[in-house]
N, C-alpha and C. Protein backbone atom coordinates (compact mmCIF):
# COMPACT_ATOMS: atom_id res chain seq x y z
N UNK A 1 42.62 120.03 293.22
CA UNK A 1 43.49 121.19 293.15
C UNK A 1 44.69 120.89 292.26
N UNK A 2 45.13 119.49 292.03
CA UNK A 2 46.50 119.26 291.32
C UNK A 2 45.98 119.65 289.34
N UNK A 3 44.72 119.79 289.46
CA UNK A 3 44.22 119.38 288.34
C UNK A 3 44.51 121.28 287.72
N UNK A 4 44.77 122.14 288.58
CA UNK A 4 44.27 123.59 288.77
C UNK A 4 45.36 123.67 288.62
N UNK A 5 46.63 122.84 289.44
CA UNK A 5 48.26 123.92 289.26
C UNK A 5 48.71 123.24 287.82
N UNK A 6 47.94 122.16 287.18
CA UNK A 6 47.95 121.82 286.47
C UNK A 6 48.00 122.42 285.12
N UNK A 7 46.47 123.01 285.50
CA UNK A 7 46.22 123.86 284.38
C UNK A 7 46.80 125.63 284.43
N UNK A 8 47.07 125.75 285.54
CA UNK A 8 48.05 126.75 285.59
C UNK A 8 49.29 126.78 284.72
N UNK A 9 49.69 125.79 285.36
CA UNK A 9 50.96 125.58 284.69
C UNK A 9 51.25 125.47 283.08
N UNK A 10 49.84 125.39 282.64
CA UNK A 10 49.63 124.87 281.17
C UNK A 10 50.18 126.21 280.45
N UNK A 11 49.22 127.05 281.73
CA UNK A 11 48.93 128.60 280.82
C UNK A 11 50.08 129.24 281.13
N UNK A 12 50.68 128.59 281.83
CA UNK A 12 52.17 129.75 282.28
C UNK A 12 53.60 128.71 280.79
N UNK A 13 53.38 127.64 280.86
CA UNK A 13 54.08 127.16 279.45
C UNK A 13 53.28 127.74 278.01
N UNK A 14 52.12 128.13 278.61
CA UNK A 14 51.99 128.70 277.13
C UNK A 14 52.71 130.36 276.74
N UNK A 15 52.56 130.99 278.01
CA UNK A 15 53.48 132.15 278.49
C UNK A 15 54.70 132.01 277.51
N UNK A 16 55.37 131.34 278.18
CA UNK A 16 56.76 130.89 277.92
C UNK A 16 57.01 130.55 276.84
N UNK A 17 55.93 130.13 276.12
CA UNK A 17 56.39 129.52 274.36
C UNK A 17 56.13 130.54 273.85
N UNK A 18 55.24 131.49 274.12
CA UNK A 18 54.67 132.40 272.98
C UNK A 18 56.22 133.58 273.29
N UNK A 19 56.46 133.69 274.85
CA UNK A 19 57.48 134.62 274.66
C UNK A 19 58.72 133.82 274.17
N UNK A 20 59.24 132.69 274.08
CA UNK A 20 60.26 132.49 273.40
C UNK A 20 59.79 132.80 271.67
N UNK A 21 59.13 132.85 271.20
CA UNK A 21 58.45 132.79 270.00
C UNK A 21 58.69 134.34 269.45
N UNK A 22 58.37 135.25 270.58
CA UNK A 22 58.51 136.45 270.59
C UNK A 22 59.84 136.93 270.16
N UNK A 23 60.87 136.29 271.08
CA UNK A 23 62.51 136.42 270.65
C UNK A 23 63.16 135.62 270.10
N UNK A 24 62.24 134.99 268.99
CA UNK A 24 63.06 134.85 267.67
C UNK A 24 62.81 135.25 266.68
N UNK A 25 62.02 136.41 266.74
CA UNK A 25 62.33 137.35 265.64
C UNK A 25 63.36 138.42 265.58
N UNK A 26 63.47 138.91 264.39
CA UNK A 26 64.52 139.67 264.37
C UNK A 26 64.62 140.75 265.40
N UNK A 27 66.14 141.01 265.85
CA UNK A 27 66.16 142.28 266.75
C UNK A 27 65.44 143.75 266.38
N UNK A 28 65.46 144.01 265.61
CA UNK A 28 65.47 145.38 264.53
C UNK A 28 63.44 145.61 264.42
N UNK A 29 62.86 144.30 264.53
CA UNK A 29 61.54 144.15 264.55
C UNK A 29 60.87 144.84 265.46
N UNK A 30 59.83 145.41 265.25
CA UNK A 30 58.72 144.96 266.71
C UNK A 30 58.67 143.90 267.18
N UNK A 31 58.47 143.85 268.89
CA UNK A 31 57.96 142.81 269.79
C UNK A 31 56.79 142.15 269.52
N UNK A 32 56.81 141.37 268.32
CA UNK A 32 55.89 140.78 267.88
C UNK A 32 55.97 139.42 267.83
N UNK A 33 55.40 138.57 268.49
CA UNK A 33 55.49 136.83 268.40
C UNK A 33 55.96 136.48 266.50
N UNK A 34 57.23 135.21 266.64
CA UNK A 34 56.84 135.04 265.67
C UNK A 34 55.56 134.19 264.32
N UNK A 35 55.98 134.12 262.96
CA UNK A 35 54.59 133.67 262.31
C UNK A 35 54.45 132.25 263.14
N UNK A 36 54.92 131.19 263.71
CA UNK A 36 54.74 130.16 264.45
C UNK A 36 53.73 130.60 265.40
N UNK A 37 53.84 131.39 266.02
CA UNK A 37 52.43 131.63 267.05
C UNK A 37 51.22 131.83 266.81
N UNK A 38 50.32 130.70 267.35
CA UNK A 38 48.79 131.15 267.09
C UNK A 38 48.37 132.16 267.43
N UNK A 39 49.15 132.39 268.57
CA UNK A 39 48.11 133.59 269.19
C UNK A 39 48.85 134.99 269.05
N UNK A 40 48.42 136.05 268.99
CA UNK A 40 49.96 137.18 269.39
C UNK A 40 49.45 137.57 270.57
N UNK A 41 50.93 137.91 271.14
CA UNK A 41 51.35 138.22 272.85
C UNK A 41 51.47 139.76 272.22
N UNK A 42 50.82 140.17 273.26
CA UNK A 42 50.18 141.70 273.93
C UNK A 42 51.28 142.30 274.73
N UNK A 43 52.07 143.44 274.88
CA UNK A 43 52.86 143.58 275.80
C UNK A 43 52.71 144.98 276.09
N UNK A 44 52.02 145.31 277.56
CA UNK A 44 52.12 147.00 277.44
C UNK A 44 53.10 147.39 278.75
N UNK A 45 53.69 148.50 278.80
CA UNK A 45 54.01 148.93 279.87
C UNK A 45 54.62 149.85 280.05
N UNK A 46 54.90 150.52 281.02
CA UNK A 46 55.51 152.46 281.08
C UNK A 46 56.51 152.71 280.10
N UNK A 47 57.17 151.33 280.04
CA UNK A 47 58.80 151.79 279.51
C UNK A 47 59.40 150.48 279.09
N UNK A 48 59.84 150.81 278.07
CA UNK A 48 61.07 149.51 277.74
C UNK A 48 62.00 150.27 277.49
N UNK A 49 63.30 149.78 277.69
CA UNK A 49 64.23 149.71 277.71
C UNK A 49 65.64 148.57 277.30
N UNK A 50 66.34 148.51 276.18
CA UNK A 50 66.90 147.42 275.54
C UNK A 50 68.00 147.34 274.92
N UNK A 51 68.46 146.65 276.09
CA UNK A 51 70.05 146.82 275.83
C UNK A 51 70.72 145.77 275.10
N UNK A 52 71.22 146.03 273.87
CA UNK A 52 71.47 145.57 272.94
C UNK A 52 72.85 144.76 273.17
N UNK A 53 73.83 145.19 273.70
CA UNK A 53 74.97 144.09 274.00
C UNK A 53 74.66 142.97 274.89
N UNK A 54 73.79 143.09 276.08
CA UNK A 54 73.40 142.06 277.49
C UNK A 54 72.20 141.50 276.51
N UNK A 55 71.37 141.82 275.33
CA UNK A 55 70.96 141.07 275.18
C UNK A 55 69.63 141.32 276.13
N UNK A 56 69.05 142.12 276.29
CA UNK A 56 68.15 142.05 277.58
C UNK A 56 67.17 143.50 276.81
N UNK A 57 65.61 142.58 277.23
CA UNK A 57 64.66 143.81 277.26
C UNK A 57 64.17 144.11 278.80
N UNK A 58 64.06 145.32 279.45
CA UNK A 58 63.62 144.66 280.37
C UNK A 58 61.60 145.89 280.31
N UNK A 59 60.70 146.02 280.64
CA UNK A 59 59.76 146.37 280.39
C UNK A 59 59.75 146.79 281.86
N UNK A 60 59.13 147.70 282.10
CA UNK A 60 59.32 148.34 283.79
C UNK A 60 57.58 149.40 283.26
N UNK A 61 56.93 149.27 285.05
CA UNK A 61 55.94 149.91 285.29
C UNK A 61 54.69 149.39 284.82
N UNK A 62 53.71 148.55 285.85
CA UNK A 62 52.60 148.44 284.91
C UNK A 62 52.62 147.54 283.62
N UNK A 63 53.19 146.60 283.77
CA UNK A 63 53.33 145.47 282.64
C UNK A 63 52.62 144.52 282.54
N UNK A 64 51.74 144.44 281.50
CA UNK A 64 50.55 144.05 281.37
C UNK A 64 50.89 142.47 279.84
N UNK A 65 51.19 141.28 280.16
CA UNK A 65 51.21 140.39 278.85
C UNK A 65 50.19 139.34 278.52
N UNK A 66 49.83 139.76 277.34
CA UNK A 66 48.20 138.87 277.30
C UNK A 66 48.70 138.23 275.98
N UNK A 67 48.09 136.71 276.30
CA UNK A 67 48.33 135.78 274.70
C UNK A 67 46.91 134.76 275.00
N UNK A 68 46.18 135.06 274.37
CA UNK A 68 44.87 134.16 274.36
C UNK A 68 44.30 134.46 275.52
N UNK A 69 44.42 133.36 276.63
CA UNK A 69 43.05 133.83 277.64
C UNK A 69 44.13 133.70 278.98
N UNK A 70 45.51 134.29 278.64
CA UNK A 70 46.26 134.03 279.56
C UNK A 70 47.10 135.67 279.52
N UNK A 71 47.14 136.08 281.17
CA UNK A 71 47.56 137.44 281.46
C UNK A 71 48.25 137.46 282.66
N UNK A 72 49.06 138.48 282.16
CA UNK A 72 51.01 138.28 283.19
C UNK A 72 50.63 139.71 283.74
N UNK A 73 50.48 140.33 284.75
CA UNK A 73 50.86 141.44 285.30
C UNK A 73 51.68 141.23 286.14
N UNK A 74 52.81 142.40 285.90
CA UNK A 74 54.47 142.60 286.50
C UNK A 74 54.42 143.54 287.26
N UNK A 75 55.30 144.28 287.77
CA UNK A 75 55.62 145.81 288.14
C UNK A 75 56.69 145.97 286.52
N UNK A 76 58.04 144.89 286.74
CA UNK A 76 59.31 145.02 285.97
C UNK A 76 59.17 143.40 285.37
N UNK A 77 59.28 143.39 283.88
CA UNK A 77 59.34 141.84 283.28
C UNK A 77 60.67 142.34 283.04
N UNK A 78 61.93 141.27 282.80
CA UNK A 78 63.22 141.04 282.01
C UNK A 78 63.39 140.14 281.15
N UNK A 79 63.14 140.14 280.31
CA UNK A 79 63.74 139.10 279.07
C UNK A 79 65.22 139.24 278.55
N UNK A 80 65.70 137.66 278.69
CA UNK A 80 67.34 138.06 278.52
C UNK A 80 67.33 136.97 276.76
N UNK A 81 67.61 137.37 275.98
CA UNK A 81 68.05 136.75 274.69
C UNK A 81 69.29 135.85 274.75
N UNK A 82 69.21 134.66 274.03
CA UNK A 82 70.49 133.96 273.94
C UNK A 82 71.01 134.45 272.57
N UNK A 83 71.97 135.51 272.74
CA UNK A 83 72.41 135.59 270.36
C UNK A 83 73.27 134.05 270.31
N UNK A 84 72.57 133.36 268.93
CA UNK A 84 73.54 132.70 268.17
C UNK A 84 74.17 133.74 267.58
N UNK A 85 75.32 132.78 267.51
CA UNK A 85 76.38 133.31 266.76
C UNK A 85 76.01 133.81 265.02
N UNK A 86 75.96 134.70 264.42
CA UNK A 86 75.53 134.96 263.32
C UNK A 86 76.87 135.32 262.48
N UNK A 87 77.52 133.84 261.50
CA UNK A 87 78.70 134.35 260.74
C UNK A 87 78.10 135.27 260.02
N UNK A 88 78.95 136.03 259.22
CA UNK A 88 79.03 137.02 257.96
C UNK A 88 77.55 138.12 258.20
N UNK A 89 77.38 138.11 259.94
CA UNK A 89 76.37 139.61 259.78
C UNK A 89 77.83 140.31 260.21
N UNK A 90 77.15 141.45 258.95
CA UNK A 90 77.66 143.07 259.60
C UNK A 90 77.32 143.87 260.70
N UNK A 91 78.79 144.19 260.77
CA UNK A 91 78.19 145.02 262.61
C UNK A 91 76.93 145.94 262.20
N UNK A 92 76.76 145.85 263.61
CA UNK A 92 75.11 147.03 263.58
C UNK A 92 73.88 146.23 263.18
N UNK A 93 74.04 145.11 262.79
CA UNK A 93 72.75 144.41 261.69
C UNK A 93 72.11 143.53 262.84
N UNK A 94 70.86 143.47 262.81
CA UNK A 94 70.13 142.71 264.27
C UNK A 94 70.13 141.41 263.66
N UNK A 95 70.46 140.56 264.82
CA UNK A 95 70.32 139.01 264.51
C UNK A 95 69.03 138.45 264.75
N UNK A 96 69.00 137.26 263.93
CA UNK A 96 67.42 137.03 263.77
C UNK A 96 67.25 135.76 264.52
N UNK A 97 68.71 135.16 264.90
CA UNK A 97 69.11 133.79 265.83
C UNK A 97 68.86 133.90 266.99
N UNK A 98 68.54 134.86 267.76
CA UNK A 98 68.17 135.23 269.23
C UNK A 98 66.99 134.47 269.33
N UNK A 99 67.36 133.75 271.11
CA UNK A 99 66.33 132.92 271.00
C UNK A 99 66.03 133.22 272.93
N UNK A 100 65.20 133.36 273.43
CA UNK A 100 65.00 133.45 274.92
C UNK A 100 65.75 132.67 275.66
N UNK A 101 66.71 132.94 276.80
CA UNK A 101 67.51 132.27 277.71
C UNK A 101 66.88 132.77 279.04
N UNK A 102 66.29 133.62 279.36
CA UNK A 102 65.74 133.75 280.72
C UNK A 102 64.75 134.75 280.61
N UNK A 103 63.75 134.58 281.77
CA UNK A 103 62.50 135.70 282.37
C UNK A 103 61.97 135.61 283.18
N UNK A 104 62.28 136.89 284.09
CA UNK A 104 62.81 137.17 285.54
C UNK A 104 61.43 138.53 285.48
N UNK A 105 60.56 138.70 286.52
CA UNK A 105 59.68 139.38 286.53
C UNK A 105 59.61 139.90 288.37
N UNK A 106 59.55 140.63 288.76
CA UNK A 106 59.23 141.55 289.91
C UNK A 106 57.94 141.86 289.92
N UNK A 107 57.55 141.82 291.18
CA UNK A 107 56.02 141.72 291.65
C UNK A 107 55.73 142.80 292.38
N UNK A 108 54.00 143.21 292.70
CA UNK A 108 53.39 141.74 292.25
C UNK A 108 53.13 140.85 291.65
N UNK A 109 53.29 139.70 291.31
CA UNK A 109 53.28 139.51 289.98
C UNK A 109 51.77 138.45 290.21
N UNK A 110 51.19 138.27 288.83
CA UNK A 110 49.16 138.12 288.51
C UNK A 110 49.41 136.90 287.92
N UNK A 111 49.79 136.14 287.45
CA UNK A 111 49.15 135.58 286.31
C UNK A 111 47.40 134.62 286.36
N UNK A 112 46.38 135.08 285.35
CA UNK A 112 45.40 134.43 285.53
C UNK A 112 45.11 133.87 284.17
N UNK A 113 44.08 132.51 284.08
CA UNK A 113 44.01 131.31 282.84
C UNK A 113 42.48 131.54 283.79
N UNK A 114 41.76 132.13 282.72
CA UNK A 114 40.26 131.83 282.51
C UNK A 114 39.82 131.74 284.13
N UNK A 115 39.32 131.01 284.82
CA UNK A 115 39.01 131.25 286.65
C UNK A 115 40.12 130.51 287.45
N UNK A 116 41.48 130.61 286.99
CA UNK A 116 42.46 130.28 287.80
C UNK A 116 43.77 131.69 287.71
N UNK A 117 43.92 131.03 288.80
CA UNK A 117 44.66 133.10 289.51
C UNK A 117 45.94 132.29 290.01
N UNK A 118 46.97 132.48 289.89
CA UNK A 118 48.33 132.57 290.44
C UNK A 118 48.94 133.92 291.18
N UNK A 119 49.31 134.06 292.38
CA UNK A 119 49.98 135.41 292.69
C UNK A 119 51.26 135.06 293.26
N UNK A 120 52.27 136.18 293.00
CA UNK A 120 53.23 135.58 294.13
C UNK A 120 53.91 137.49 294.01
N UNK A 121 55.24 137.07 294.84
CA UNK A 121 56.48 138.46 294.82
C UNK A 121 57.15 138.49 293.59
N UNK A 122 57.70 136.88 293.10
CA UNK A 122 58.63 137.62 292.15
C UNK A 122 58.22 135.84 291.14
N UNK A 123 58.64 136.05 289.82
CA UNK A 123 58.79 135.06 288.72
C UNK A 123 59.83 134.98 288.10
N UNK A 124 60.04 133.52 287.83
CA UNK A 124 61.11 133.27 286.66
C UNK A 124 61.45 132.02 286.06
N UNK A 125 61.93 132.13 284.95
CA UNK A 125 61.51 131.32 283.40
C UNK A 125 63.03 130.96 283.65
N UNK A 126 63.74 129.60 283.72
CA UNK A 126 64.87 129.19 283.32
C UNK A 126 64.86 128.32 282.39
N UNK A 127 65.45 128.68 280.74
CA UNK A 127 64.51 127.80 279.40
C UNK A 127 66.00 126.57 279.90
N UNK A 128 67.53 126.83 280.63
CA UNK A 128 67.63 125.23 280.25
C UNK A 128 67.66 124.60 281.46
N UNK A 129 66.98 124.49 282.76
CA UNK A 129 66.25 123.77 283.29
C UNK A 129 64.93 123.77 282.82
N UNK A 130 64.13 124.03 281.89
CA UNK A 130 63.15 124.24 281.31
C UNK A 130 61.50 124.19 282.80
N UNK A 131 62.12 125.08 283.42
CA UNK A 131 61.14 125.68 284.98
C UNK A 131 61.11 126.74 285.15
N UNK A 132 59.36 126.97 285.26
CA UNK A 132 59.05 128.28 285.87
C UNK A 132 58.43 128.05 287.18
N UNK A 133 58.88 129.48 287.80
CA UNK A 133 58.64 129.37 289.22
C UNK A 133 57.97 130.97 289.66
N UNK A 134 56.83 130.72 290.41
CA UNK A 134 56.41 132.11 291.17
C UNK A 134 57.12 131.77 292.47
N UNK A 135 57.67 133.04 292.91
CA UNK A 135 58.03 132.64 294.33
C UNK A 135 57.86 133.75 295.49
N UNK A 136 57.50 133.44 296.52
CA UNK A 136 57.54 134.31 297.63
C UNK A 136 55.83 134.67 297.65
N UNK A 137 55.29 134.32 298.69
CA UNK A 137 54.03 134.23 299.13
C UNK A 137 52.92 134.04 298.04
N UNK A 138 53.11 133.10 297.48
CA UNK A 138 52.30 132.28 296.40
C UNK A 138 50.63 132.09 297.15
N UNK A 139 50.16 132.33 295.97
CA UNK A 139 48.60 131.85 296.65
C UNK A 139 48.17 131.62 294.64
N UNK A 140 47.77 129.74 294.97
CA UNK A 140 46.62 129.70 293.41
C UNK A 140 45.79 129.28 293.86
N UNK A 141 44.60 129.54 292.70
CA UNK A 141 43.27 130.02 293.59
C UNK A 141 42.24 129.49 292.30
N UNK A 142 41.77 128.51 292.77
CA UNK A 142 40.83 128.66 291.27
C UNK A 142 39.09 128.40 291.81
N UNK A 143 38.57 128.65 291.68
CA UNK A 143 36.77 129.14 292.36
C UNK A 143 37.02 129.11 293.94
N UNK A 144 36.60 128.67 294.55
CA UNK A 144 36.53 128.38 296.04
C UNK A 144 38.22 127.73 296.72
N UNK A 145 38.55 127.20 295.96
CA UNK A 145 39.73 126.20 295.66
C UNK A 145 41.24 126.88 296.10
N UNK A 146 41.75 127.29 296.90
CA UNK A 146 43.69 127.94 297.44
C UNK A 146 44.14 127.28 297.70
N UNK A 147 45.03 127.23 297.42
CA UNK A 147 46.78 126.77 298.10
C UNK A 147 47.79 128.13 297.87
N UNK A 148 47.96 127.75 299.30
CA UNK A 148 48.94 128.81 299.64
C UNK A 148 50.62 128.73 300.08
N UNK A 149 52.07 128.97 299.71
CA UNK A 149 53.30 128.61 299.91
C UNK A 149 53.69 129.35 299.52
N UNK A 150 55.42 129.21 300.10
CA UNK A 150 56.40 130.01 299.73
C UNK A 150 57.12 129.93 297.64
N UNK A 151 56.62 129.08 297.13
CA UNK A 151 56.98 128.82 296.04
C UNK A 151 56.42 127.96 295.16
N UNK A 152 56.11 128.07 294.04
CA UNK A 152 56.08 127.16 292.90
C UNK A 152 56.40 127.00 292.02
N UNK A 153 57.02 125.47 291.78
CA UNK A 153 57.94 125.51 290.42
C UNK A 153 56.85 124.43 289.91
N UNK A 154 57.40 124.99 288.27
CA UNK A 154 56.35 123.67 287.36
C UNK A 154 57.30 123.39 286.51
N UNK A 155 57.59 122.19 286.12
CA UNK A 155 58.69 121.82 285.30
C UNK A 155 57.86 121.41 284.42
N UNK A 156 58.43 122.50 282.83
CA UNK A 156 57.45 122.31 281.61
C UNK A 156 57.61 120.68 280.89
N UNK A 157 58.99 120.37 281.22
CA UNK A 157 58.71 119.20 280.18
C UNK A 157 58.16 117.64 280.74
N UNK A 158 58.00 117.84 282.45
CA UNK A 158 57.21 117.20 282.39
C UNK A 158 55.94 117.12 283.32
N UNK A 159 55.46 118.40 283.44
CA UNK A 159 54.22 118.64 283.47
C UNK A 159 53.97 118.72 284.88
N UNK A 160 54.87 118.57 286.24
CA UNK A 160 54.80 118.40 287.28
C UNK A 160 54.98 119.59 287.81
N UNK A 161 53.92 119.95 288.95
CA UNK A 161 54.51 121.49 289.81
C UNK A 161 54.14 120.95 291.52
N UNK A 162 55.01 121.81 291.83
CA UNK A 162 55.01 121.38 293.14
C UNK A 162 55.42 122.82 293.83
N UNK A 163 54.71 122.37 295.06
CA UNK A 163 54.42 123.78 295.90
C UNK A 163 55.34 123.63 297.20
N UNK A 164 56.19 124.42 297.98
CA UNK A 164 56.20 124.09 298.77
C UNK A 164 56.36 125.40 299.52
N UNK A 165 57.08 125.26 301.18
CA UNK A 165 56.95 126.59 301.98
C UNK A 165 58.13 126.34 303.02
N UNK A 166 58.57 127.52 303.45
CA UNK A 166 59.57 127.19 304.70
C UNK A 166 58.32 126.82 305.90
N UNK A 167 57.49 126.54 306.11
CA UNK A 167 56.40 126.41 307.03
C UNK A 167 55.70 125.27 306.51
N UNK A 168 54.44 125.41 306.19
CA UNK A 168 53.76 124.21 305.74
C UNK A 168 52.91 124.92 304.66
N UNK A 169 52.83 124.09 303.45
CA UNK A 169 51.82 124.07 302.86
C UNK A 169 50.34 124.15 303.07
N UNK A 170 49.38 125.27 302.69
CA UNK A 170 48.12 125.30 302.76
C UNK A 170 47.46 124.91 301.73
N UNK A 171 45.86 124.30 301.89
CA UNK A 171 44.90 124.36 300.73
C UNK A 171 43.41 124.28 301.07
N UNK A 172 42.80 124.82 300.79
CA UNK A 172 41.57 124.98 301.71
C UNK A 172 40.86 124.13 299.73
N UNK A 173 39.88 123.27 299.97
CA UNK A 173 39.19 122.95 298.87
C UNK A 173 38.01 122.39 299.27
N UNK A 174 37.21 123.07 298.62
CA UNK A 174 35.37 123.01 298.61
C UNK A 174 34.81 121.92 297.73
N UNK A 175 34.91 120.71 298.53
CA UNK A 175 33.80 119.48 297.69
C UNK A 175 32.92 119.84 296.84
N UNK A 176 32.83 119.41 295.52
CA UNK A 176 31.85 120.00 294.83
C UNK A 176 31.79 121.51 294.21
N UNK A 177 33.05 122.32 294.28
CA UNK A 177 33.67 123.28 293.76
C UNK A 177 33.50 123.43 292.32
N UNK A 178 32.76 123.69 291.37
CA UNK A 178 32.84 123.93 290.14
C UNK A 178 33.63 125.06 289.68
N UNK A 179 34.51 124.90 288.87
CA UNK A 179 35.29 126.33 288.78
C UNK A 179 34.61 127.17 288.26
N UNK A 180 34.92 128.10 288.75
CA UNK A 180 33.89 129.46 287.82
C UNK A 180 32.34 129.87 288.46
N UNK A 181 32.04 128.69 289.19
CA UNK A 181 30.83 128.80 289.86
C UNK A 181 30.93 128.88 291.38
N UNK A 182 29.87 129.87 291.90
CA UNK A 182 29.46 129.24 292.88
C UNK A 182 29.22 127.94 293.84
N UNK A 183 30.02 127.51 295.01
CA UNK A 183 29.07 126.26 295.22
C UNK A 183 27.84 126.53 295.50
N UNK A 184 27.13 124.94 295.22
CA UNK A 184 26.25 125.24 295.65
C UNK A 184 25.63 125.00 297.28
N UNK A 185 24.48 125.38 297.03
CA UNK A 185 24.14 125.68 298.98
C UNK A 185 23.35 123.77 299.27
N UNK A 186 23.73 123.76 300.55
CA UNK A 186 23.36 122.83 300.75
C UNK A 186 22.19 122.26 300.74
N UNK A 187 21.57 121.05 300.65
CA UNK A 187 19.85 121.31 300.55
C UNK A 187 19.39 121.23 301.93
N UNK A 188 18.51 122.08 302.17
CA UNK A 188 17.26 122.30 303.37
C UNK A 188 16.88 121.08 303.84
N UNK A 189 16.95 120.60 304.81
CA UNK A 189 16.14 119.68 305.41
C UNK A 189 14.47 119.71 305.34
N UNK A 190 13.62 119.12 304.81
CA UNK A 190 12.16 119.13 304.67
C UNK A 190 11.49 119.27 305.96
N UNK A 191 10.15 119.94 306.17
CA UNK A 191 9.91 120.05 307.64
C UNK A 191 9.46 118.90 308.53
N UNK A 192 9.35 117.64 307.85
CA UNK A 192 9.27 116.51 308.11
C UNK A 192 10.33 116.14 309.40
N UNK A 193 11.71 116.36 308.74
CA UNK A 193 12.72 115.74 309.41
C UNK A 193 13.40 116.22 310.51
């Protein structure tokens, strides 16, 4: 299972790079990853809304973010921009130095990486503790394979996540669990035996 929040965690730092990637392009742009990203991030949802002094998009209703084989469903995502300082722009002119300082998401919130499922209440991206965390009735789940807690943080830079709960930690895991598959059934005893 460590191998699963593992790879969770991979796909939720890949989240996180592609959306910082996202907000460093220019303000004035479409929400488009920038040319650094392999992949482009997908972003749909009822409504955006973007407030240009706080620095903040926030996407509300049905928020759907897909970058490769990795998908964020929100109710409400918030992305908060850090502006560098931009000498000699003219007022009104979008800065192109904005770079992601936080992302704060309201649940339910989904994220799934190919046959691994993350759920929790609420998410959030702190880029300078460089940790993301689902929190509030967490369940990851990958074939047969749960753990269940009040929280999980994965600290991107060094690769560690850890689960925990005001109660106890759960994990139910099926020997011989292939992800993506079925286990298999046990073998029959011959009528011999």
């Amino acid at each position: 299972m460590n191998s699963s929040l593992n790879r969770l965690g991979t796909a939720i730092a890949c989240l996180v790079m592609a959306t910082s990637a996202l907000a460093q392009t220019p303000q004035g742009a479409s929400l488009l990853p920038g040319s650094s990203s392999k992949e482009p991030i997908n972003i749909a949802a009822d409504k955006l809304d973007y407030f240009d002094k706080d620095q903040k998009a926030v996407y509300s209703g049905n928020v759907v973010v897909v970058q490769g084989d990795t998908r964020l469903n929100a109710s409400v995502l918030t992305i908060v921009f850090d502006r560098k300082s931009d000498s000699g722009k003219k007022p009104g002119q979008a800065s192109s130095n904005s770079q992601l300082k936080s992302m704060k998401g309201n649940g339910p919130i989904t994220i799934v990486n190919k046959d691994q499922i993350g759920v929790g209440d609420n998410l959030e991206y702190d880029k300078v503790r460089n940790r993301f965390s689902l929190i509030g009735n967490v369940t990851l789940s990958q074939g047969e394979n749960v753990t269940k807690g009040d929280e999980l943080v994965y600290d991107l830079q060094t690769g560690q996540a850890v689960v925990s709960s005001r109660g106890r930690v759960k994990s139910r895991i099926v020997p011989g669990d292939k992800p993506g598959q079925p286990s298999a059934p046990s073998p029959k005893p011959s009528a011999g035996q």
